[in-house]
Protein backbone atom coordinates (compact mmCIF):
# COMPACT_ATOMS: atom_id res chain seq x y z
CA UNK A 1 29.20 -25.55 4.08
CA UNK A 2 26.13 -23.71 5.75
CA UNK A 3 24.02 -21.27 3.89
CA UNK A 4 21.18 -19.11 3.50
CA UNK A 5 18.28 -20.44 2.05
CA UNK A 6 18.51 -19.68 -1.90
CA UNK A 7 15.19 -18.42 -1.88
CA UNK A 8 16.63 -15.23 0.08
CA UNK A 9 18.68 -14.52 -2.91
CA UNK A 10 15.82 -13.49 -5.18
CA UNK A 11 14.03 -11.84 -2.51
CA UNK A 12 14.01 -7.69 -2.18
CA UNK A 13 14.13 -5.08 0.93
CA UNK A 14 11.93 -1.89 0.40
CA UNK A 15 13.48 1.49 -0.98
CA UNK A 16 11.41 3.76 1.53
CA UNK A 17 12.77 1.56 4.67
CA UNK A 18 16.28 2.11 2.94
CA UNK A 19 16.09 5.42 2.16
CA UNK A 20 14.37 5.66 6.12
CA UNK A 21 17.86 4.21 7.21
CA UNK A 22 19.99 7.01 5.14
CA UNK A 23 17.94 9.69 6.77
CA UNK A 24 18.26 8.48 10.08
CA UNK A 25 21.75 8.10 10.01
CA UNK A 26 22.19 11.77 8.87
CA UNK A 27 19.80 13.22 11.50
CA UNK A 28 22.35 11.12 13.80
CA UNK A 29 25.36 13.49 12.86
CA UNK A 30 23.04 16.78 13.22
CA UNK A 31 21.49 17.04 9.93
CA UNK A 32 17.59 18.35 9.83
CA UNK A 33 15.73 16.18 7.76
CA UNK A 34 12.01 16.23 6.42
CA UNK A 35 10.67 12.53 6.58
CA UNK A 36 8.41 12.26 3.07
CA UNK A 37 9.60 8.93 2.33
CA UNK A 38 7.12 6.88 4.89
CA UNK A 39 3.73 5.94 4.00
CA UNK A 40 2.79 6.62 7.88
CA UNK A 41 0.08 9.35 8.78
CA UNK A 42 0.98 11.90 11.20
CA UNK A 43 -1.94 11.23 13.06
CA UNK A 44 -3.07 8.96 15.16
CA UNK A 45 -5.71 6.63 16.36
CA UNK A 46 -9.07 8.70 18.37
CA UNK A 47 -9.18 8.94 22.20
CA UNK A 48 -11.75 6.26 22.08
CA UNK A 49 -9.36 3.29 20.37
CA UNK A 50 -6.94 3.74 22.84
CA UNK A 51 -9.24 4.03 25.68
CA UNK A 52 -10.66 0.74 24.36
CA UNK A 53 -7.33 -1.05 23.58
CA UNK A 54 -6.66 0.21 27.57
CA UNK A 55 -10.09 -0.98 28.75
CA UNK A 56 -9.27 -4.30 27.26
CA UNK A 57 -6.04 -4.90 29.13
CA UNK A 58 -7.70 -3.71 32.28
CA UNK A 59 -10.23 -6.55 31.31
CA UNK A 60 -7.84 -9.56 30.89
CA UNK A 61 -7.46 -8.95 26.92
CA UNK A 62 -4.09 -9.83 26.61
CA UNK A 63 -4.09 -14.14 26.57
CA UNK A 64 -4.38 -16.39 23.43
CA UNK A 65 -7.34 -15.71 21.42
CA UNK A 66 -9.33 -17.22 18.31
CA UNK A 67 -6.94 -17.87 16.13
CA UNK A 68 -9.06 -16.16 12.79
CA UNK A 69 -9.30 -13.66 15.13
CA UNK A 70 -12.16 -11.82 17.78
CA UNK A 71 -15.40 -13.02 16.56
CA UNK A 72 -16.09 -9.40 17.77
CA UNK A 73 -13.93 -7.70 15.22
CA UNK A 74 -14.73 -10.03 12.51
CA UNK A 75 -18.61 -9.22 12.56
CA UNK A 76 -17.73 -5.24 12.92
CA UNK A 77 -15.41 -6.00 9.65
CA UNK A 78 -18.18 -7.46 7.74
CA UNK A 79 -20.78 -3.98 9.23
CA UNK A 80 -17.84 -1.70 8.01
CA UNK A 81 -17.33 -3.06 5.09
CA UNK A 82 -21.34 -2.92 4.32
CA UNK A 83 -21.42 0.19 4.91
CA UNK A 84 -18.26 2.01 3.29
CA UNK A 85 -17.52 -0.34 0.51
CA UNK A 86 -21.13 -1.86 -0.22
CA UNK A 87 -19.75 -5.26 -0.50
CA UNK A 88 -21.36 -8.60 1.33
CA UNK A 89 -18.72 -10.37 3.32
CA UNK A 90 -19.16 -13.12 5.93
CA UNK A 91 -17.17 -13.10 9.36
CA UNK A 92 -15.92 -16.69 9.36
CA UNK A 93 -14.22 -15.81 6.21
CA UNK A 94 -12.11 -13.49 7.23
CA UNK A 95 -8.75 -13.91 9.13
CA UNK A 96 -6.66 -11.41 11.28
CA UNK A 97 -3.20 -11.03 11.00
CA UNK A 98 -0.15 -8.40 12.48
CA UNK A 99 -0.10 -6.47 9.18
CA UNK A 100 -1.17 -6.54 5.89
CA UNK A 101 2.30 -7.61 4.80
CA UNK A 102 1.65 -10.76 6.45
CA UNK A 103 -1.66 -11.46 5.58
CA UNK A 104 -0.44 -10.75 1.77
CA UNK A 105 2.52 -12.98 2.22
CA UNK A 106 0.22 -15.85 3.49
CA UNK A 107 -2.57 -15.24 1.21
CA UNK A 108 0.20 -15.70 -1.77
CA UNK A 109 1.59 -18.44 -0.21
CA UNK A 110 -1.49 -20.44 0.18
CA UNK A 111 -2.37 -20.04 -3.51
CA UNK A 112 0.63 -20.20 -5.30
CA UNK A 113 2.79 -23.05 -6.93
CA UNK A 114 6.41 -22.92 -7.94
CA UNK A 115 6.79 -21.40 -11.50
CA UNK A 116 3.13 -20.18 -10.96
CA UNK A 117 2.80 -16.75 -12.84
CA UNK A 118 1.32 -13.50 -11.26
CA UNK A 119 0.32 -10.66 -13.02
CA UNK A 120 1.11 -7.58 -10.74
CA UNK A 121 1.33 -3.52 -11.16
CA UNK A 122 4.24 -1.48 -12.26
CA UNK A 123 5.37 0.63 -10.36
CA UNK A 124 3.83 -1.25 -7.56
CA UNK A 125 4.52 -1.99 -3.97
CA UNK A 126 7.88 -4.15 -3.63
CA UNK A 127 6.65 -6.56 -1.85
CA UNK A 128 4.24 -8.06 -4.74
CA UNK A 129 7.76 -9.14 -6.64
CA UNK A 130 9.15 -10.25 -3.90
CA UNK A 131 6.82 -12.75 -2.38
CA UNK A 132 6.56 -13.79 -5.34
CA UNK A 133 10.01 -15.04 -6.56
CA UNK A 134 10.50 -15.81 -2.66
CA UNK A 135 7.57 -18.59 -3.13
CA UNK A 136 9.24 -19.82 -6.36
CA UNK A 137 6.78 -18.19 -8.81
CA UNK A 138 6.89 -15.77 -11.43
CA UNK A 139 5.90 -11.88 -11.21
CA UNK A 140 5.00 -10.46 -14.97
CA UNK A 141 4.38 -7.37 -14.57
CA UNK A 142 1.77 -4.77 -16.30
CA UNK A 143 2.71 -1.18 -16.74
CA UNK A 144 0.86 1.77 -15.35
CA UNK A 145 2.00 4.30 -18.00
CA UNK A 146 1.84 8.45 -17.54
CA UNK A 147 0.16 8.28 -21.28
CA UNK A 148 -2.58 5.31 -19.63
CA UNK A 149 -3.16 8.32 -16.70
CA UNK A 150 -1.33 5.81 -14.48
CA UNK A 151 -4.43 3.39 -15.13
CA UNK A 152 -4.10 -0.41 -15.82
CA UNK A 153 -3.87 -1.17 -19.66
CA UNK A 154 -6.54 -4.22 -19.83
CA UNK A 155 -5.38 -5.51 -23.00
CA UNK A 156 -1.65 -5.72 -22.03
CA UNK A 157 -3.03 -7.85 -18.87
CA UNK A 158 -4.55 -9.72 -21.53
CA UNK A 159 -1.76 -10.25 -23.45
CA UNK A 160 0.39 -11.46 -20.93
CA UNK A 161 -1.85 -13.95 -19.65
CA UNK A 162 -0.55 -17.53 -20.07
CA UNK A 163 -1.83 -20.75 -19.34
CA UNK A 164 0.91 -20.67 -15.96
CA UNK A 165 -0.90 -17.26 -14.76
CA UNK A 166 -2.65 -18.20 -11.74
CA UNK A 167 -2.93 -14.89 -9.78
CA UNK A 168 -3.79 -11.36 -10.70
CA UNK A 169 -2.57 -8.37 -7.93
CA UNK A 170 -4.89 -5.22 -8.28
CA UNK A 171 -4.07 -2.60 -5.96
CA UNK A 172 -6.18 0.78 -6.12
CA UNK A 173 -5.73 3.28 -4.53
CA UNK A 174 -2.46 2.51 -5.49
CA UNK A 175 0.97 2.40 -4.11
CA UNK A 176 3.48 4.83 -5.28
CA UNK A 177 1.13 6.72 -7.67
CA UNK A 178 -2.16 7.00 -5.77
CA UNK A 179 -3.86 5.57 -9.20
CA UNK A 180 -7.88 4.56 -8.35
CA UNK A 181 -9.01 2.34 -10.88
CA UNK A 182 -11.66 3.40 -13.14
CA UNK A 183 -14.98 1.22 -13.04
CA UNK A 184 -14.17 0.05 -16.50
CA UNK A 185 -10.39 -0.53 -16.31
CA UNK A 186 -12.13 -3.36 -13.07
CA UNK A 187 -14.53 -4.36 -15.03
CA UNK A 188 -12.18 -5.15 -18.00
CA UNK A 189 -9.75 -6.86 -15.17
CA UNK A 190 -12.60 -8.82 -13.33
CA UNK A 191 -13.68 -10.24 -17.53
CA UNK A 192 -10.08 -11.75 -17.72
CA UNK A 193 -9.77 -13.26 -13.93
CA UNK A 194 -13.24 -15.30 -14.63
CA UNK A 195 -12.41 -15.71 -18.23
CA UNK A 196 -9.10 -17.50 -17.26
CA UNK A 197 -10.22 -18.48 -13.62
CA UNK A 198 -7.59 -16.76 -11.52
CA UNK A 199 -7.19 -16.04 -8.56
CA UNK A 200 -7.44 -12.11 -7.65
CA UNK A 201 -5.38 -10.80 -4.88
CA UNK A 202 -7.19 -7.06 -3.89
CA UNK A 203 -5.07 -4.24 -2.20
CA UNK A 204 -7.08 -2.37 -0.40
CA UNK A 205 -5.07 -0.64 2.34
CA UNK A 206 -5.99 2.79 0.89
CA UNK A 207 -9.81 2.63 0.15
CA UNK A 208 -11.21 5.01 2.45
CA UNK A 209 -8.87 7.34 1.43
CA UNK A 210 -9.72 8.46 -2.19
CA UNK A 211 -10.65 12.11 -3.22
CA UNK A 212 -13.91 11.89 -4.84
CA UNK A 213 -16.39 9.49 -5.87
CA UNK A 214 -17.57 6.34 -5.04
CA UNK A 215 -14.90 3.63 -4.02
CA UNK A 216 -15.63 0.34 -5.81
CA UNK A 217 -13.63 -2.74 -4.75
CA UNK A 218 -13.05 -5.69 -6.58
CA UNK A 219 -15.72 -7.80 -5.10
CA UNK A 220 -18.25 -5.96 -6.34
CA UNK A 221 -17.99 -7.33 -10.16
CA UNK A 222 -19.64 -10.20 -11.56
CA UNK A 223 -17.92 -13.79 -10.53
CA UNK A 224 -15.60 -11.92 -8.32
CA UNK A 225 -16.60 -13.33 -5.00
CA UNK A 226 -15.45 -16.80 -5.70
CA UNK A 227 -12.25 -15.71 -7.41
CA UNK A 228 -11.20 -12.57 -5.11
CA UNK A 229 -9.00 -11.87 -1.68
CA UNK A 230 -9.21 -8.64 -0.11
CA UNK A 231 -6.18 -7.24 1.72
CA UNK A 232 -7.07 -4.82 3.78
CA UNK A 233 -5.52 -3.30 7.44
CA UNK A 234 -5.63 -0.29 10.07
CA UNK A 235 -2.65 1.45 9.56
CA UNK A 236 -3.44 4.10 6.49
CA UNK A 237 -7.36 4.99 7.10
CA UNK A 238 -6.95 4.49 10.69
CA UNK A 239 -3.51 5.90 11.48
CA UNK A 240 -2.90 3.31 13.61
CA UNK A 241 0.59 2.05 11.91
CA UNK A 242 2.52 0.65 14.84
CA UNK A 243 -0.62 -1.19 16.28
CA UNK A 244 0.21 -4.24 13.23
CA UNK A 245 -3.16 -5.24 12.47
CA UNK A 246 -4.35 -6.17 8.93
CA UNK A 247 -6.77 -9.06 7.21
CA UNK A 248 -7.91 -11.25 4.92
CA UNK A 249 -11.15 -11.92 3.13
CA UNK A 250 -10.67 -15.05 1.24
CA UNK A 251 -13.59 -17.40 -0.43
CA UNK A 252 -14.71 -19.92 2.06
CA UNK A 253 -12.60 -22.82 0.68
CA UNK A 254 -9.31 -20.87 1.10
CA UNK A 255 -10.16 -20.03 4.77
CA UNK A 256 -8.42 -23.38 6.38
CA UNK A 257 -5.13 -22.79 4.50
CA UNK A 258 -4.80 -19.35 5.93
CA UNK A 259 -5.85 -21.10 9.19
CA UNK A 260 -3.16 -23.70 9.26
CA UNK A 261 -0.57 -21.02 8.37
CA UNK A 262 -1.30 -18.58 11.25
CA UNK A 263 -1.46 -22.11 13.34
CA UNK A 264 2.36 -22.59 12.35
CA UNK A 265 3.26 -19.07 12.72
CA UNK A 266 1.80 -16.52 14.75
CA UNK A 267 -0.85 -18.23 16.40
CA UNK A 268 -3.06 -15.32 16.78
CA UNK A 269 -2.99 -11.61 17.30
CA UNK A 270 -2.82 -9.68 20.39
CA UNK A 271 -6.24 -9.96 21.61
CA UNK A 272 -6.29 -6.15 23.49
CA UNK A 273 -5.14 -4.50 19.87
CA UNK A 274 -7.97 -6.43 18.18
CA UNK A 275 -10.80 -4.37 20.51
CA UNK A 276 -9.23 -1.14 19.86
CA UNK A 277 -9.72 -1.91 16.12
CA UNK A 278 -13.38 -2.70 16.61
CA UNK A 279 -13.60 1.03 17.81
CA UNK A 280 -11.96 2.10 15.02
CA UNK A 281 -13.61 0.54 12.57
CA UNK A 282 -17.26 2.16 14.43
CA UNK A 283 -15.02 6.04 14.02
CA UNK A 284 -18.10 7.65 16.47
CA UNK A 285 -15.46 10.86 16.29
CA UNK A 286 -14.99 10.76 12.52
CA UNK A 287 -11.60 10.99 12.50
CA UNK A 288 -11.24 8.95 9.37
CA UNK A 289 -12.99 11.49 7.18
CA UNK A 290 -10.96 14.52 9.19
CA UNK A 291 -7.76 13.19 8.63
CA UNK A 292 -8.59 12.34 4.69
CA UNK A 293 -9.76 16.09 4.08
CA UNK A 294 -6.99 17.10 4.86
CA UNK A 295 -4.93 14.94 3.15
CA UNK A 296 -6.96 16.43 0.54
CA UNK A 297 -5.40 20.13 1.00
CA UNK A 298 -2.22 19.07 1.54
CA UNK A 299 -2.61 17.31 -2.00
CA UNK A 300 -3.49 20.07 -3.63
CA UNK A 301 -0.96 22.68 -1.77
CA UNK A 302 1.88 19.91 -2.43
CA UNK A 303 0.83 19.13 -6.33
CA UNK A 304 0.54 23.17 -7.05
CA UNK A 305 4.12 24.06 -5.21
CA UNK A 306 5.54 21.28 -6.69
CA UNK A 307 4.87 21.53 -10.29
CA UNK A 308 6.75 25.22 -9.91
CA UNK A 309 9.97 22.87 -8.67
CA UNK A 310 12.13 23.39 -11.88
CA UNK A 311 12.08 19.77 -14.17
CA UNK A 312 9.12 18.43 -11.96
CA UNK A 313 5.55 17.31 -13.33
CA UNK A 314 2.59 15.89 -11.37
CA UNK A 315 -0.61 14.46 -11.83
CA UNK A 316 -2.77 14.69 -8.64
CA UNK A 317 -3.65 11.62 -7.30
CA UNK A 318 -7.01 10.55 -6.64
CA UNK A 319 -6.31 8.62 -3.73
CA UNK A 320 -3.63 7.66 -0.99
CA UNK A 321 -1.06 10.19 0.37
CA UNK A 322 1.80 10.17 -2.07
CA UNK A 323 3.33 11.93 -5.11
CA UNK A 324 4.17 10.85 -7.81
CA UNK A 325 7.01 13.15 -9.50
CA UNK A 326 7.97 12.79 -13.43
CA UNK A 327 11.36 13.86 -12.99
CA UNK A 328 12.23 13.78 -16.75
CA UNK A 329 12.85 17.60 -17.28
CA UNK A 330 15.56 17.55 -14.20
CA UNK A 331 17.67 15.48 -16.67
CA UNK A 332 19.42 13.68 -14.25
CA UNK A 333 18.41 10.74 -12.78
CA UNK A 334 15.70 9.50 -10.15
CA UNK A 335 18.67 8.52 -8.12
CA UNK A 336 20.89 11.04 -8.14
CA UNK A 337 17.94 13.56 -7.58
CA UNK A 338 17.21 11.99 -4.35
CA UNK A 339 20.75 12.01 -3.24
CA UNK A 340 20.84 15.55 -3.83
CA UNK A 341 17.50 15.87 -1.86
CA UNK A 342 18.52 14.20 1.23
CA UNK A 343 22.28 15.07 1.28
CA UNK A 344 22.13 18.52 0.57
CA UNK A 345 18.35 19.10 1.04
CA UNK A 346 17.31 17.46 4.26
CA UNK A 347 14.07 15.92 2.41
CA UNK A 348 13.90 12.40 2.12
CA UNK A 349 11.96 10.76 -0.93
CA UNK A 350 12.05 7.61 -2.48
CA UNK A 351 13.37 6.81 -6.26
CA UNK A 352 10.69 5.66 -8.45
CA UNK A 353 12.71 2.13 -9.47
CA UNK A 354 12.36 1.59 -5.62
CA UNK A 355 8.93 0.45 -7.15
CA UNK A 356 9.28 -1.59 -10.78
CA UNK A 357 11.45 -0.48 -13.61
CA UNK A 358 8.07 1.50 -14.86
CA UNK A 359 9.08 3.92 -12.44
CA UNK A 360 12.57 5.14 -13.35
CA UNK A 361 11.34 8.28 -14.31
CA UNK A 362 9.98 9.33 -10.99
CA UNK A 363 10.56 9.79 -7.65
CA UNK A 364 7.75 9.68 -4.59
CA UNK A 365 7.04 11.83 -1.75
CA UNK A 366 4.29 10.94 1.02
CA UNK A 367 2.04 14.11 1.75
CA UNK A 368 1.07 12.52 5.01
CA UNK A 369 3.02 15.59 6.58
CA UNK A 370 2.00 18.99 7.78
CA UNK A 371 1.21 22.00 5.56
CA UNK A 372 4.08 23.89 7.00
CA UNK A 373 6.34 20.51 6.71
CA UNK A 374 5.20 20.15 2.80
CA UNK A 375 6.28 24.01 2.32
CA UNK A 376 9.50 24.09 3.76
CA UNK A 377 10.56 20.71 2.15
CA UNK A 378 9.36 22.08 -1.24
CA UNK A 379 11.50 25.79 0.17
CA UNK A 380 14.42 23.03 0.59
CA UNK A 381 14.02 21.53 -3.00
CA UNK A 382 13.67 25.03 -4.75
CA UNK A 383 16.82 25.70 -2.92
CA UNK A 384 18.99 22.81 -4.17
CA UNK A 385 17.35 22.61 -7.47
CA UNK A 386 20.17 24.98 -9.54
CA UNK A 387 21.96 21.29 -9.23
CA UNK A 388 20.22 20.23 -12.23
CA UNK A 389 18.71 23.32 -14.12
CA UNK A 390 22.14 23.60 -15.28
CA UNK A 391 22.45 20.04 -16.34
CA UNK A 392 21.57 19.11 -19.97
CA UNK A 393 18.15 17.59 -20.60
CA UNK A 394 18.21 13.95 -21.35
C-alpha cells in the first residue's frame, strides 16, 4: 500500500501559521481581527531596494546565477557584517538561500547523522525540533526558565551533553521570548561546544534588532570560527519578509555540502532579489535603525498596558518584536486564553507550547504592529478578560 514517508510523522507545522489560518478564516465570515501572531514587520523595504531589485530586472537580472549566490552580495555580507557585528567572515563561505528556514534545514542536514543529538532552546522556534526528528536525530532540549531571566542555564547544557551530542542551536535574540544572551551565558556555551567539539548552529535573524548594548554573536568567542554556522536573513531587520532571502556562514570545509544541496534543490536564488538585498544591507536611508526605535516604543507602550491586563506578567524583552506573557495568574490555560482572545476578542496570539513544553505558561504576541493597533488589541483583551478573573487560580 502507498504511504507517506515515516519521517513526516514526527515532523511539526508552526502554531503562529495555525493560529494565522484560524484568524483568517474568521475575518472570512466578518469578524475584525488584530494580527499579533506573525513575526512580520509592518514595514517595508526603503525606496532604494526596490528601485534596485527594479533596476536589476530592467538589467537582465532575472536568469540562473552563482549558485552560492551574487559574488556581489556575498562581499557586501562579509562589509555588513564587519561593521554591525564586528565579526571576520569570508565571501566564498557563505551561501544564499530563499529563507532562513531553508538555509537552517540544509545547514542541519549537512551535519547531522541519524540518532545524532542536538541540544536546542526551550521555548524555541518549532522548527529546531522538527528538522531535527525529520533528519532522524534527536532534539534535547535546555530550558529558558522565568527564574534564569529567560537566559540559557550553562550547566544544564552541560549536563545534558552526551557523547551522541553533535550540534548545539543558540538563538539570541530569541524566538518567542526576545531573550539576548548575556556575554557570559556565550561564553559559558562557546567552553562546552570546543570542550566537546560540536558543531554550533547560530540564529541570528534578530541581531540588529536588540534594545541596548552591544550585539555579540557567536563567532566572536574563542575556537568558535571553526565550530560555528551563522543563520542569518532579510526578513526581520530588513522588513523584507516576502522577498525569501536568508544565508549561511559555514567553516570552509562545510561550504561544498551546502553547495551540493542547493545543486539538488533550488539551484540558486532569484538573481534580481539578491541586488535589492545588497542595497539593503548598505541602509543609505537608515531605515533599519528607524524601524527598530520604534519597535522600541511600542515595547515599552505594549509591556506597560499589558502588565495592567488582569493575570498577565511581562518581562521586557531586550530584543526582537514579541511578548512574552506569563499567563499563570489568568488560571486558565495558555490555550483556552487564546481561544477566548481570537473568538471573542478579535486578537490573535500564539500559545506558548506552540514553542516547547517550557512554554505552557505563556502565550506570545508580536509588537511589530502600530501604536494604535497595540492599544486597541490590549482595549479588546481588557474587555474579554472578566472570562477568567472569575475563574479560580491554579
Amino acid at each position: 500500500m502507498r504511504s507517506i514517508a515515516s519521517r513526516m510523522s514526527v515532523m511539526s507545522g508552526e502554531g503562529a501559521l495555525s493560529v494565522f489560518a484560524r484568524a483568517k478564516e474568521l475575518e472570512a465570515q466578518g469578524h475584525s481581527i488584530i494580527h499579533l501572531e506573525l513575526g512580520e514587520p509592518d514595514f517595508h523595504p526603503g525606496q532604494s531596494v526596490i528601485d534596485s531589485a527594479v533596476q536589476a530586472l530592467r538589467d537582465g537580472k532575472d536568469r540562473y546565477c552563482n549558485v552560492i549566490g551574487v559574488a556581489a552580495l556575498r562581499q557586501e555580507i562579509v562589509a555588513y557584517l564587519k561593521r554591525t557585528r564586528s565579526i571576520d567572515v569570508e565571501a566564498e563561505n557563505i551561501v544564499i538561500a530563499p529563507g532562513c528556514k531553508i538555509a537552517l534545514f540544509q545547514s542541519m542536514m549537512a551535519l547531522l547523522n541519524p540518532e545524532d543529538e542536538v541540544l536546542y532552546p526551550d521555548p524555541g522556534f518549532p522548527g529546531y525540533a522538527s528538522i531535527s526528528l525529520g533528519l532522524g536525530a534527536v532534539p534535547v532540549p535546555f530550558t529558558l526558565s522565568a527564574k534564569n531571566k529567560l537566559q540559557p542555564d550553562p550547566d544544564e547544557v552541560a549536563r545534558k551533553i552526551t557523547p551522541r551530542t553533535r550540534m548545539l542551536l543558540t538563538n539570541s535574540p530569541g524566538n518567542p521570548t526576545g531573550t539576548v544572551y548575556t556575554d557570559e551565558v556565550q561564553r559559558a556555551l562557546a567552553e562546552l561546544a570546543v570542550k566537546h567539539d560540536l558543531w554550533v548552529l547560530s540564529d541570528e535573524i534578530y541581531a540588529r534588532i536588540i534594545y541596548g548594548g552591544e550585539y555579540m554573536s557567536m563567532l566572536r568567542y574563542p575556537g568558535m570560527k571553526e565550530r560555528t554556522l551563522i543563520i542569518d536573513g532579510f526578513s526581520k531587520s530588513f522588513a523584507m519578509t516576502g522577498w525569501r532571502l536568508g544565508y549561511t556562514i559555514a567553516p570552509p570545509e562545510v561550504v561544498p555540502a551546502l553547495n551540493l544541496m542547493v545543486v539538488n534543490t533550488y539551484t540558486c536564488v532569484a538573481e534580481f532579489t539578491q541586488y535589492g538585498a545588497i542595497d539593503a544591507l548598505r541602509d543609505r536611508e537608515g531605515n533599519t535603525p528607524r524601524m527598530v526605535a520604534e519597535f522600541a516604543r511600542r515595547r515599552e507602550q505594549f509591556a506597560r498596558d499589558l502588565n495592567r491586563v488582569p493575570g498577565f506578567r511581562i518581562m521586557l524583552p531586550e530584543g526582537a518584536f514579541y511578548a512574552w506573557v506569563d499567563i499563570t495568574g489568568t488560571g486558565i490555560s495558555a490555550e483556552e486564553l487564546c481561544r477566548i482572545l481570537l473568538e471573542d476578542a478579535g486578537v490573535a496570539a500564539i500559545p506558548g507550547a506552540a514553542f516547547g513544553p517550557a512554554g505552557k505558561d505563556f502565550i506570545r504576541f508580536s509588537f511589530a504592529s502600530s501604536t494604535a493597533t497595540l492599544k486597541e488589541a490590549v482595549e479588546r483583551i481588557q474587555k474579554v478578560s472578566s472570562a477568567w478573573q472569575a475563574t479560580p487560580v491554579r
